[in-house]
Structure formats: structure tokens, C-alpha cells
C-alpha atoms as a PDB file:
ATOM      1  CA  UNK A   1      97.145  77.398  97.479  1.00  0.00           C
ATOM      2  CA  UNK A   2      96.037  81.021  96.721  1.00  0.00           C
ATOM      3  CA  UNK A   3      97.552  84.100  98.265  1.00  0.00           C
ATOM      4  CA  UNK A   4      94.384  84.234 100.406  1.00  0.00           C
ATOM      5  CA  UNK A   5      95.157  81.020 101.658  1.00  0.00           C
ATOM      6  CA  UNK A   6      98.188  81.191 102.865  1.00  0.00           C
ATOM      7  CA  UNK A   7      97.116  84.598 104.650  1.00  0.00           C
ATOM      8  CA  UNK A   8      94.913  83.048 106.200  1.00  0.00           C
ATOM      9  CA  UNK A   9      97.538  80.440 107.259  1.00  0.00           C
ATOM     10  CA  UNK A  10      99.992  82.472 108.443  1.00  0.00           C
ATOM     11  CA  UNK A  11      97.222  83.918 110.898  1.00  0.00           C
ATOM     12  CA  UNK A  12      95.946  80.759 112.075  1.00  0.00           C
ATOM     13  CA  UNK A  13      99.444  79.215 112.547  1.00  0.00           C
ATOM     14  CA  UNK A  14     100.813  82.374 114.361  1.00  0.00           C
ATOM     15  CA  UNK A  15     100.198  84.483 118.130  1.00  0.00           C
ATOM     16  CA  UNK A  16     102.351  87.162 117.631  1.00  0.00           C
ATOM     17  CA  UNK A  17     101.616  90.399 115.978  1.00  0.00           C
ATOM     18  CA  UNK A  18     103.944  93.533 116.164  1.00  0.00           C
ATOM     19  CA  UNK A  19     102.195  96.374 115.657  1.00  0.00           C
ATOM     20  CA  UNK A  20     103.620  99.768 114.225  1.00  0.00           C
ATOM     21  CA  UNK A  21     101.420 103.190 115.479  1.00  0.00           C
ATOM     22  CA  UNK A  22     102.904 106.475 115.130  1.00  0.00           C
ATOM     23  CA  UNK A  23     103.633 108.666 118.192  1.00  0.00           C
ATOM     24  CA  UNK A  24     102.694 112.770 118.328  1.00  0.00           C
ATOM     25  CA  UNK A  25     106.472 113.243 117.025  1.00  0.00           C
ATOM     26  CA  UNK A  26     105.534 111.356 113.618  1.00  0.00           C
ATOM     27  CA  UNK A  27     107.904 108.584 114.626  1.00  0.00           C
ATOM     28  CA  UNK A  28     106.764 104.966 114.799  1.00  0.00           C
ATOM     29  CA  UNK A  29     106.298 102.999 117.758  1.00  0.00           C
ATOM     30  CA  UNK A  30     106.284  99.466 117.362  1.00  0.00           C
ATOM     31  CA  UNK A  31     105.048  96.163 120.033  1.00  0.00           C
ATOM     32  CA  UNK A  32     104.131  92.900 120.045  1.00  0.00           C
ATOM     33  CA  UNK A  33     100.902  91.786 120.888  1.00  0.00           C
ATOM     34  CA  UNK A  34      98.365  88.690 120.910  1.00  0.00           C
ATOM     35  CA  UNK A  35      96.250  88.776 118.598  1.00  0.00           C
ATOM     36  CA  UNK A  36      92.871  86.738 117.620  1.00  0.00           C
ATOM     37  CA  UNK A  37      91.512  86.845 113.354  1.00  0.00           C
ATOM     38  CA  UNK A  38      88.003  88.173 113.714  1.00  0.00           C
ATOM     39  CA  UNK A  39      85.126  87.449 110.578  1.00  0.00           C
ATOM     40  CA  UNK A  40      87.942  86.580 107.936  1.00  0.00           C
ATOM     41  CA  UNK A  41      91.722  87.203 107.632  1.00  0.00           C
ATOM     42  CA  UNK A  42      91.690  90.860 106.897  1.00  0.00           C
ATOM     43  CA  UNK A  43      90.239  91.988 110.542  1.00  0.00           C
ATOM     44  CA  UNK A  44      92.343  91.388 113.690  1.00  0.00           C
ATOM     45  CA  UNK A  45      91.659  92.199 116.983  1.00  0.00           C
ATOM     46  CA  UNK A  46      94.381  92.597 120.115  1.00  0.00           C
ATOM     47  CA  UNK A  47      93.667  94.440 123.616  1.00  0.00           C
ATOM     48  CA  UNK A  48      95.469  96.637 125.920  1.00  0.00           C
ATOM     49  CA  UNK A  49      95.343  99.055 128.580  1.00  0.00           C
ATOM     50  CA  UNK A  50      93.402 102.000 127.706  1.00  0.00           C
ATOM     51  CA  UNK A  51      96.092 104.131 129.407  1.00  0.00           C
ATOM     52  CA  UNK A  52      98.826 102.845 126.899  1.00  0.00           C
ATOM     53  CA  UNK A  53     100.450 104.548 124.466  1.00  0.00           C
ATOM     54  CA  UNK A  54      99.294 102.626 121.889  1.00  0.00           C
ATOM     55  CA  UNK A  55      95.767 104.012 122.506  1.00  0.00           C
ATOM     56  CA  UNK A  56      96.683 107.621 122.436  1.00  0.00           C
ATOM     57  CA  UNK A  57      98.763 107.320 119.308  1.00  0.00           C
ATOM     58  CA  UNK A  58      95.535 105.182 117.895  1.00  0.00           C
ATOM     59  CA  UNK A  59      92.963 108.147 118.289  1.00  0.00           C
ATOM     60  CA  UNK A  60      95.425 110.457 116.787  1.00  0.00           C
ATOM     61  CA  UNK A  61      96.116 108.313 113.680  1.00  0.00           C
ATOM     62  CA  UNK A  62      94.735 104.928 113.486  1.00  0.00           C
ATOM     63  CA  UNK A  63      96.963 104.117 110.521  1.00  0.00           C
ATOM     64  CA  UNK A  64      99.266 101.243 111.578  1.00  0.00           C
ATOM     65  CA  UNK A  65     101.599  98.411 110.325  1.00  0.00           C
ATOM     66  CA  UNK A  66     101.445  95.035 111.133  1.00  0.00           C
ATOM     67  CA  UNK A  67     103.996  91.924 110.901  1.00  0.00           C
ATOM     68  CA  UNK A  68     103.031  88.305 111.825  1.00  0.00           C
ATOM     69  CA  UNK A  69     105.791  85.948 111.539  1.00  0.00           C
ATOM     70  CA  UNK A  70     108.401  83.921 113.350  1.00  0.00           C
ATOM     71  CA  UNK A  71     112.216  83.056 113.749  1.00  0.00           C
ATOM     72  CA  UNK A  72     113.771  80.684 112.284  1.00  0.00           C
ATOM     73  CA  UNK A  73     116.579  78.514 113.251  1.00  0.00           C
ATOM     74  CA  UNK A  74     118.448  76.825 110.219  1.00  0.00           C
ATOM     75  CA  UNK A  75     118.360  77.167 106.268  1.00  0.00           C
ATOM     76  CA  UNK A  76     115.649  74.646 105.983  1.00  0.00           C
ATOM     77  CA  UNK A  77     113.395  76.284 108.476  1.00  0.00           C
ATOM     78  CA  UNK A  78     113.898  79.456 106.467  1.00  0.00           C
ATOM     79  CA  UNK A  79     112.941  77.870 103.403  1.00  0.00           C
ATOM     80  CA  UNK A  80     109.885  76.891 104.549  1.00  0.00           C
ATOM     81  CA  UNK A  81     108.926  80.782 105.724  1.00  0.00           C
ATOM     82  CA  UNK A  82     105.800  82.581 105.051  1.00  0.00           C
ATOM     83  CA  UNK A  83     104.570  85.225 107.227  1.00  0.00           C
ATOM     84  CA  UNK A  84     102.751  88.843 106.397  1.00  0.00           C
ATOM     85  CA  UNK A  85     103.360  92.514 106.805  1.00  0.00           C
ATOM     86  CA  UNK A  86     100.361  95.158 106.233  1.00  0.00           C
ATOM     87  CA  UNK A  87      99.132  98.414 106.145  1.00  0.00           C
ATOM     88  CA  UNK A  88      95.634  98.825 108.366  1.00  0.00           C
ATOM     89  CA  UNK A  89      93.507 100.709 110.309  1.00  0.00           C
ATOM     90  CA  UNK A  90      93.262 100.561 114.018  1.00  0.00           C
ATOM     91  CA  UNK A  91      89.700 101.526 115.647  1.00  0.00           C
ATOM     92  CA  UNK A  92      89.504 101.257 120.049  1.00  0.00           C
ATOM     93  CA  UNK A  93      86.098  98.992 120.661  1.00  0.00           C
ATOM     94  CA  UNK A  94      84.397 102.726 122.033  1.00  0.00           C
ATOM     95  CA  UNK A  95      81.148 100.555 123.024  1.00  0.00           C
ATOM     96  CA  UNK A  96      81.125  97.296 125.743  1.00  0.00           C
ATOM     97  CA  UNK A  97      79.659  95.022 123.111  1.00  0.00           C
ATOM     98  CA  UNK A  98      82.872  95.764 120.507  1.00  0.00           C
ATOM     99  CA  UNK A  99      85.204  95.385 123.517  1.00  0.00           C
ATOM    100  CA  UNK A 100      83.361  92.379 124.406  1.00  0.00           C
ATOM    101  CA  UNK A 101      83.865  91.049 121.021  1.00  0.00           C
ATOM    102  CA  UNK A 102      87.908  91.759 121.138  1.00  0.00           C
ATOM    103  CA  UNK A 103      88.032  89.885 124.270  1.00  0.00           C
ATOM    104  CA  UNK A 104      86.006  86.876 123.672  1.00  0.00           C
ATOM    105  CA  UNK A 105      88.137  86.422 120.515  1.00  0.00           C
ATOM    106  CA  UNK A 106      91.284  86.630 122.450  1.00  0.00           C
ATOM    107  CA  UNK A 107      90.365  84.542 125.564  1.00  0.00           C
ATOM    108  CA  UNK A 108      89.360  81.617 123.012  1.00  0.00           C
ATOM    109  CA  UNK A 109      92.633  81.464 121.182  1.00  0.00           C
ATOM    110  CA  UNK A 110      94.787  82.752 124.891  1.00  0.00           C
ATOM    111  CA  UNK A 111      92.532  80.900 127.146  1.00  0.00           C
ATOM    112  CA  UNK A 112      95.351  81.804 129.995  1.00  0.00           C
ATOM    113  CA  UNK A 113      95.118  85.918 129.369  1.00  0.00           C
ATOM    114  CA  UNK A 114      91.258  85.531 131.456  1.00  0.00           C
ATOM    115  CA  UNK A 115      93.631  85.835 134.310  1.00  0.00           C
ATOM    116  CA  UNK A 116      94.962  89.295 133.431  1.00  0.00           C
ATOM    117  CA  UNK A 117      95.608  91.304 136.305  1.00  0.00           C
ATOM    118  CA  UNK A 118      94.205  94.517 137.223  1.00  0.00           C
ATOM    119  CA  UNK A 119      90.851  95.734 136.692  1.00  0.00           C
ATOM    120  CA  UNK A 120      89.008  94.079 133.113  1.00  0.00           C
ATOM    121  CA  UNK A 121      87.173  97.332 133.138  1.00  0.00           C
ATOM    122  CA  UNK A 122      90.728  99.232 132.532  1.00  0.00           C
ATOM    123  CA  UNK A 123      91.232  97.136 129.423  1.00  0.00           C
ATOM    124  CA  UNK A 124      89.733  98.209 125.963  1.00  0.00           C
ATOM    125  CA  UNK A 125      89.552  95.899 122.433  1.00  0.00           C
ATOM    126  CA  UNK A 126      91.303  97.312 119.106  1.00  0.00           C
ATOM    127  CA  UNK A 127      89.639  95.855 115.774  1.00  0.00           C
ATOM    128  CA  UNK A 128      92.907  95.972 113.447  1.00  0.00           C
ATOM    129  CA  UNK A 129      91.515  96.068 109.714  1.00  0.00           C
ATOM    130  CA  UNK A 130      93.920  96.004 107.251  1.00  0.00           C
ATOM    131  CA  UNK A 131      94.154  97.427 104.170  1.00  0.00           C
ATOM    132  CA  UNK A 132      97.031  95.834 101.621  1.00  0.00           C
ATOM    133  CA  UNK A 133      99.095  92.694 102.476  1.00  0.00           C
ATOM    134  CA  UNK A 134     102.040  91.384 101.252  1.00  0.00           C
ATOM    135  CA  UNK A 135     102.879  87.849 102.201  1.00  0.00           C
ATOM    136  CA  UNK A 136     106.003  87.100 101.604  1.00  0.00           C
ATOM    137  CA  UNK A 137     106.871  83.116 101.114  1.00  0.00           C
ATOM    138  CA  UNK A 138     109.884  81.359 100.506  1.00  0.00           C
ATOM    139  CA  UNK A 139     108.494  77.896  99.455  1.00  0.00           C
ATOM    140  CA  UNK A 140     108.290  79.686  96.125  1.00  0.00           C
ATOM    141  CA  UNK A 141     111.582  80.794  96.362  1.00  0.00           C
ATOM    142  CA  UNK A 142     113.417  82.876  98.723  1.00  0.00           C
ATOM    143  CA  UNK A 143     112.133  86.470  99.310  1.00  0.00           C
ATOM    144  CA  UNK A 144     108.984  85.872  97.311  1.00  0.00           C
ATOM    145  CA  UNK A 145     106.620  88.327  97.839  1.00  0.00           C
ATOM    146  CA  UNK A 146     102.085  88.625  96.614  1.00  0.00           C
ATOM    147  CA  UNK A 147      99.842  91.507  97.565  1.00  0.00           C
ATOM    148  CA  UNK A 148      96.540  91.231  98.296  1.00  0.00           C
ATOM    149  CA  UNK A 149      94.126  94.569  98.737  1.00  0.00           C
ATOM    150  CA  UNK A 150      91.224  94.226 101.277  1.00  0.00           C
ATOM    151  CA  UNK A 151      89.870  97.309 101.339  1.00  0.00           C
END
């Protein structure tokens, strides 16, 4: 299985992201969110409250980091590992139609999130694209670690 591959993997297999921004002090600010894989594995998409913090940070500096991956509970689970961390950009869907797209991708994989509360109107889609991976994955051997460069 190529590096691509198991990318690709690891985002199928996964509903987690945590996703670094970097707050008007230059300090990161990292939180978890759902996430959907848009055309391939190098573009994500999430969405949140367009009065969140993560939005503000976003139109000052839409460089982020992202990590999909999972605990483990024993050795063997461990051993079996492979999840991703990457560097990205972050752009807010500005028009209803990339919004639109955000959500549709995220209500097919979270079929439960429809039922949001609050007003859908006060939610906005972020396209996540990201830039270099590195997967790590210890079925090679512990701590083993491949880069791929999307962009």
C-alpha cells in the first residue's frame, strides 16, 4: 500500500480532526472537529459557528495544523497505528454554494449533525487544504514516519 493509500485510509477510517489555528497573540489554538474528505485526501472540510474563534483566527492566518488519529488501548492496538498530522490552509466557504458544499459533505458522513441547533444560517463551511503530510505508521515499525507534498 502506498503512502497515498494509507492517507487516504486514515481519513476514511477516522471522524476526528484537531485542528491547530493561531490566535492574534501568535499562540496556537487547537480543537477537535468533524470532519468530511472532499475531491481526494488532501482537501477537508469541517463547519462551525461563524462567531467562533476559530473563524477570526482563520481570516487572520489561514495557516493551520491538522492531526487525525485515535487512542489506543494495549501494545497490540498500538502496533497496528497509523494516523496523520499536516500543515494546510484553511479558507471560510465566503459564498452559499461553498458552504453548501461543506455541509452536504458533513451531513452525509454525520447524518445526526442535520439536527444542529441554532440558526443553519449562523453556521459557515471551512475547506481545509493541506499542504505536506506525514503519516506516521507503526505496522512498519514503531514511530515510522512518510511525507507526502500536495501542494
Amino acid at each position: 500500500m502506498t503512502a497515498k493509500e494509507k492517507v487516504l485510509e486514515v481519513l476514511k477510517n477516522h471522524n476526528l480532526m484537531n485542528i491547530s489555528t493561531v490566535n492574534e497573540e501568535g499562540m496556537p489554538r487547537a480543537r477537535s472537529v468533524d470532519y468530511a474528505m472532499g475531491e481526494d485526501e488532501s482537501v477537508l472540510y469541517f463547519i462551525t459557528q461563524k462567531t467562533t474563534d476559530k473563524i477570526k483566527e482563520i481570516k487572520a492566518n489561514n495557516n493551520v495544523f491538522i492531526v487525525v488519529d485515535h487512542d489506543c488501548d494495549s501494545m497490540e492496538e498500538l502496533s497496528k497505528l497509523r494516523y496523520i498530522k499536516a500543515t494546510g490552509k484553511a479558507y471560510i466557504g465566503e459564498t452559499q454554494e461553498e458552504s453548501q458544499r461543506a455541509f452536504g459533505l458533513i451531513i452525509e458522513k454525520f447524518p445526526y449533525l442535520k439536527d444542529l441547533p441554532g440558526d443553519p444560517r449562523d453556521f459557515v463551511g471551512i475547506r481545509v487544504e493541506l499542504d505536506k503530510v506525514t503519516l506516521t505508521d507503526n505496522t512498519v515499525h514503531f514511530g515510522y514516519t512518510e511525507e507526502l507534498t500536495y501542494r
